[in-house]
Protein backbone atom coordinates (compact mmCIF):
# COMPACT_ATOMS: atom_id res chain seq x y z
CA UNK A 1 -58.93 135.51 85.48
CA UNK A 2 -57.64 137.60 82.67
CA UNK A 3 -56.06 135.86 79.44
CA UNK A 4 -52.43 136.20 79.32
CA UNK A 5 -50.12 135.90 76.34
CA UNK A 6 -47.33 133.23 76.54
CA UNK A 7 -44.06 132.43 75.37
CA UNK A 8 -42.27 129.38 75.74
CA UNK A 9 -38.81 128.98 74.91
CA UNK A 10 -36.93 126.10 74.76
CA UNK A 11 -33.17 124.64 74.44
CA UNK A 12 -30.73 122.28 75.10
CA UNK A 13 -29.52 121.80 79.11
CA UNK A 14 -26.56 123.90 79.40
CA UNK A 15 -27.34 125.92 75.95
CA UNK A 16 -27.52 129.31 78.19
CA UNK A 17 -30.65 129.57 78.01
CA UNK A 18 -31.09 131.58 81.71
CA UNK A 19 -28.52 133.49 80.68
CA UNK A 20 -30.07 134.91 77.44
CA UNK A 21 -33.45 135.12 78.64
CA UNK A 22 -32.31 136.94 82.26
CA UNK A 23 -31.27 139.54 80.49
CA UNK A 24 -34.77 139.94 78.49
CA UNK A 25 -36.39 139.79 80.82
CA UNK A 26 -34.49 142.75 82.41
CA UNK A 27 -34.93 145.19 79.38
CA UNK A 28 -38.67 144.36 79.20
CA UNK A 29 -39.17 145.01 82.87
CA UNK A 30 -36.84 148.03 82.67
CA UNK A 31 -39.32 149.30 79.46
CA UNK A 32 -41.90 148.77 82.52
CA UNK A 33 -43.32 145.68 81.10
CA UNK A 34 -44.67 142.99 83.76
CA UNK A 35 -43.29 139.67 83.01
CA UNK A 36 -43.84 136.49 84.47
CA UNK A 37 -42.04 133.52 84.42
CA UNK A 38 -42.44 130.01 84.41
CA UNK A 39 -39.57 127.87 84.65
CA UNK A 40 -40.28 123.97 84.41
CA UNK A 41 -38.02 121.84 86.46
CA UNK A 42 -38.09 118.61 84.53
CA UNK A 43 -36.00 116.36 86.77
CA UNK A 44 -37.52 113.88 88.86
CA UNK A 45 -36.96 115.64 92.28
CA UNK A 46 -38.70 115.07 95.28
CA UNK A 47 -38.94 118.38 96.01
CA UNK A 48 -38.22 121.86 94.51
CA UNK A 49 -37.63 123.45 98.38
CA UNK A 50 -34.09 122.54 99.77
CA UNK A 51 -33.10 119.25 101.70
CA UNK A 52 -33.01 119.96 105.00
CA UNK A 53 -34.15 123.54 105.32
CA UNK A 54 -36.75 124.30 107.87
CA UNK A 55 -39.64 125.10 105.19
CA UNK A 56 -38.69 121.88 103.85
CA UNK A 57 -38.76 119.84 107.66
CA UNK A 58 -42.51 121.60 107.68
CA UNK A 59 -43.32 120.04 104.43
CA UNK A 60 -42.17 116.71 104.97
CA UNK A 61 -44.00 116.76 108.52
CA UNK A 62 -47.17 117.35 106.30
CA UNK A 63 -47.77 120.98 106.43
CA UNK A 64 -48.85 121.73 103.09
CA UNK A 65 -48.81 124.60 101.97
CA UNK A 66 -45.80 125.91 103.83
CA UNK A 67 -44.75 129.35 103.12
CA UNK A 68 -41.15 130.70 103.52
CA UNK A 69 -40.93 134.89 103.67
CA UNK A 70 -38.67 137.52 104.17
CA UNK A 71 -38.50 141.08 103.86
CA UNK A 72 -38.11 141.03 99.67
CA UNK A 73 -39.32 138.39 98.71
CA UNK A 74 -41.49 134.93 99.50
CA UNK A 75 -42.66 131.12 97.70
CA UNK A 76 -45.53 129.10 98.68
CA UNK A 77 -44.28 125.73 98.35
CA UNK A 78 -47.96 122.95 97.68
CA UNK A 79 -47.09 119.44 97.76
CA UNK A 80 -48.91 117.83 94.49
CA UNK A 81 -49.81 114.03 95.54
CA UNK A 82 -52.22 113.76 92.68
CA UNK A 83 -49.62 114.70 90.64
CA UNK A 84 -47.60 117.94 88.57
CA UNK A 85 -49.38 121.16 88.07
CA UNK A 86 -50.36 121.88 84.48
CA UNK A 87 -48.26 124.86 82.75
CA UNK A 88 -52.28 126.31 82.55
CA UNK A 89 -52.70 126.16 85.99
CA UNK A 90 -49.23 127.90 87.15
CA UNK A 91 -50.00 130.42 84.21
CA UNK A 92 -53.72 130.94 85.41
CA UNK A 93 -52.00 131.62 89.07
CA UNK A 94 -50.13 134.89 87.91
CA UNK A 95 -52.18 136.07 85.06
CA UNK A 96 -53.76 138.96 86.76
CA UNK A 97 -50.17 140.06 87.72
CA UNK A 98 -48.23 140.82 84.36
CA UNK A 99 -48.33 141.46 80.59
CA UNK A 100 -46.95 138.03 79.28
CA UNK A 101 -45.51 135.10 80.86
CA UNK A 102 -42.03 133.29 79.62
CA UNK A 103 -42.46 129.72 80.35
CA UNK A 104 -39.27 127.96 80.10
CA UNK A 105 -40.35 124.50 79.37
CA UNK A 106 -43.59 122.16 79.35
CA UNK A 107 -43.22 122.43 75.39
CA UNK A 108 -45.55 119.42 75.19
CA UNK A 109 -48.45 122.21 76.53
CA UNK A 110 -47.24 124.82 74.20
CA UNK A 111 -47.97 125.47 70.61
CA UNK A 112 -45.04 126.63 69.67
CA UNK A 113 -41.75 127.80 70.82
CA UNK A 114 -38.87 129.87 70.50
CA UNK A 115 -35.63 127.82 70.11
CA UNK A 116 -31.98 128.96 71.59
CA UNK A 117 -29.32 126.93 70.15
CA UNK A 118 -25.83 126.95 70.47
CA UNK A 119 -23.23 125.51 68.47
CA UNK A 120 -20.37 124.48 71.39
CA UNK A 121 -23.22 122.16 72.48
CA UNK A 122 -22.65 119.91 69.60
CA UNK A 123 -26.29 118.86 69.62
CA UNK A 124 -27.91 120.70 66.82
CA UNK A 125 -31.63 121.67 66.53
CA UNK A 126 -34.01 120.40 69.75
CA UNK A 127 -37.20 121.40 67.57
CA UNK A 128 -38.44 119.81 64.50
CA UNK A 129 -39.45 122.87 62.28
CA UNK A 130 -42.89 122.40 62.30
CA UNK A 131 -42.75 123.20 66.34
CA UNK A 132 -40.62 126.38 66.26
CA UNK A 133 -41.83 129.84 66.20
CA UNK A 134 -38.06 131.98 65.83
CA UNK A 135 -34.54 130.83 67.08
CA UNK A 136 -31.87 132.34 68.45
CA UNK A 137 -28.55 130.68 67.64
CA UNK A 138 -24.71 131.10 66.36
CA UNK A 139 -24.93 127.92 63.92
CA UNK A 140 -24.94 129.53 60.44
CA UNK A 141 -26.48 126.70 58.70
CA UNK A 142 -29.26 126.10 61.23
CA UNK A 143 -30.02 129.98 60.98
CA UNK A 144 -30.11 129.88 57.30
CA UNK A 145 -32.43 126.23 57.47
CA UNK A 146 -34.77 128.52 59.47
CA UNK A 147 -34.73 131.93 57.58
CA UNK A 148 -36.11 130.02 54.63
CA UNK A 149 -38.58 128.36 56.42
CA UNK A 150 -39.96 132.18 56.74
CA UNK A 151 -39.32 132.48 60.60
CA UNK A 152 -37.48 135.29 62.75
CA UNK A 153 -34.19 134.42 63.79
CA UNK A 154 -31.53 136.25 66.57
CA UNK A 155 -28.08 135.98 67.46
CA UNK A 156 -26.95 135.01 70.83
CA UNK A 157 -26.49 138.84 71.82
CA UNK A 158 -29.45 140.38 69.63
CA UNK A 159 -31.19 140.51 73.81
CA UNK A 160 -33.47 143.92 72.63
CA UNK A 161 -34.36 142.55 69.18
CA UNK A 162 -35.69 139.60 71.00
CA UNK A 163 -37.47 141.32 74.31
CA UNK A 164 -38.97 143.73 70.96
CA UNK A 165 -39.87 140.29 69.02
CA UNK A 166 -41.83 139.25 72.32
CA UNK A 167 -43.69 142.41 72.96
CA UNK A 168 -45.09 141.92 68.95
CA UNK A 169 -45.76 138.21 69.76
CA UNK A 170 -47.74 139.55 73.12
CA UNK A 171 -48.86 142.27 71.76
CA UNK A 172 -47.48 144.72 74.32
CA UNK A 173 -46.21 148.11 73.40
CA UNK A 174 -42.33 147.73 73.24
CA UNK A 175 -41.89 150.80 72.11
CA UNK A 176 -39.72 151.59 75.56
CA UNK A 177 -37.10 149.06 74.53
């Protein structure tokens, strides 16, 4: 298995987080840059597969692992009864595949992480300082906080800056962007 560079971003639920890193992740695959991601669901479901869908009936009849495929696209769904994949395992599962992986979440695993926050959420900072690497934000005074801590910071529609500011961190040529 190849050693992969990783990202992790974090943010507040409903910060637009997706949003803003979507449309990264589009310029650095449009620069021809292979990027993974991992995106942590962190609710308690019982299952990530839909209710009631056949791949989901297989499951729960104890196929496992069931695999639902189409013509574009397909997801192996594993039940885990001794419990939640590590973000090291789900990384070490796609390594061979891309440049970098984004991992949205499992910021316990990470050693660092890039922060989006947004003012209309009225929840300021989720980091402490100590655990962010760069944010991306519209709150002027948690910008400037962060600038003199010495660490990169982005608006909420500086997308190329940041897909550039990931390339250095992975040490992929961005020079496409």
């Amino acid at each position: 298995m190849a050693t992969v560079p990783v990202i992790t971003v974090t943010g507040w639920s409903n910060s637009g987080k997706t949003t803003f890193f979507t449309r990264v992740v589009e310029i650095l695959t449009e620069a021809g840059i292979n990027v993974g991601v991992i995106k942590h669901h962190g609710h308690k479901a019982e299952t990530v597969d839909q209710k009631g869908k056949d791949s989901w009936k297989y499951a729960q009849a104890g196929a496992n692992p069931v695999v639902l495929s189409s013509a574009v696209q397909y997801a192996i769904f594993r039940s885990t009864p001794d419990g939640e994949v590590t973000r090291d395992e789900l990384i070490a599962q796609i390594a061979d595949e891309v440049d970098f992986v984004i991992v949205e979440g499992f910021r316990a695993a990470a050693e660092g992480a890039v922060e989006l926050s947004r003012k209309a959420t009225g929840k300021g900072p989720k980091l402490e300082p100590e655990e962010r690497i760069a944010l991306i934000s519209d709150d002027e005074d948690l910008v400037a906080s962060v600038k003199a801590e010495g660490k990169p910071t982005f608006g909420l529609e500086d997308f190329e800056q940041v897909a550039r500011y990931f390339c250095d961190l992975a040490g992929v040529d961005g020079s496409k962007i």
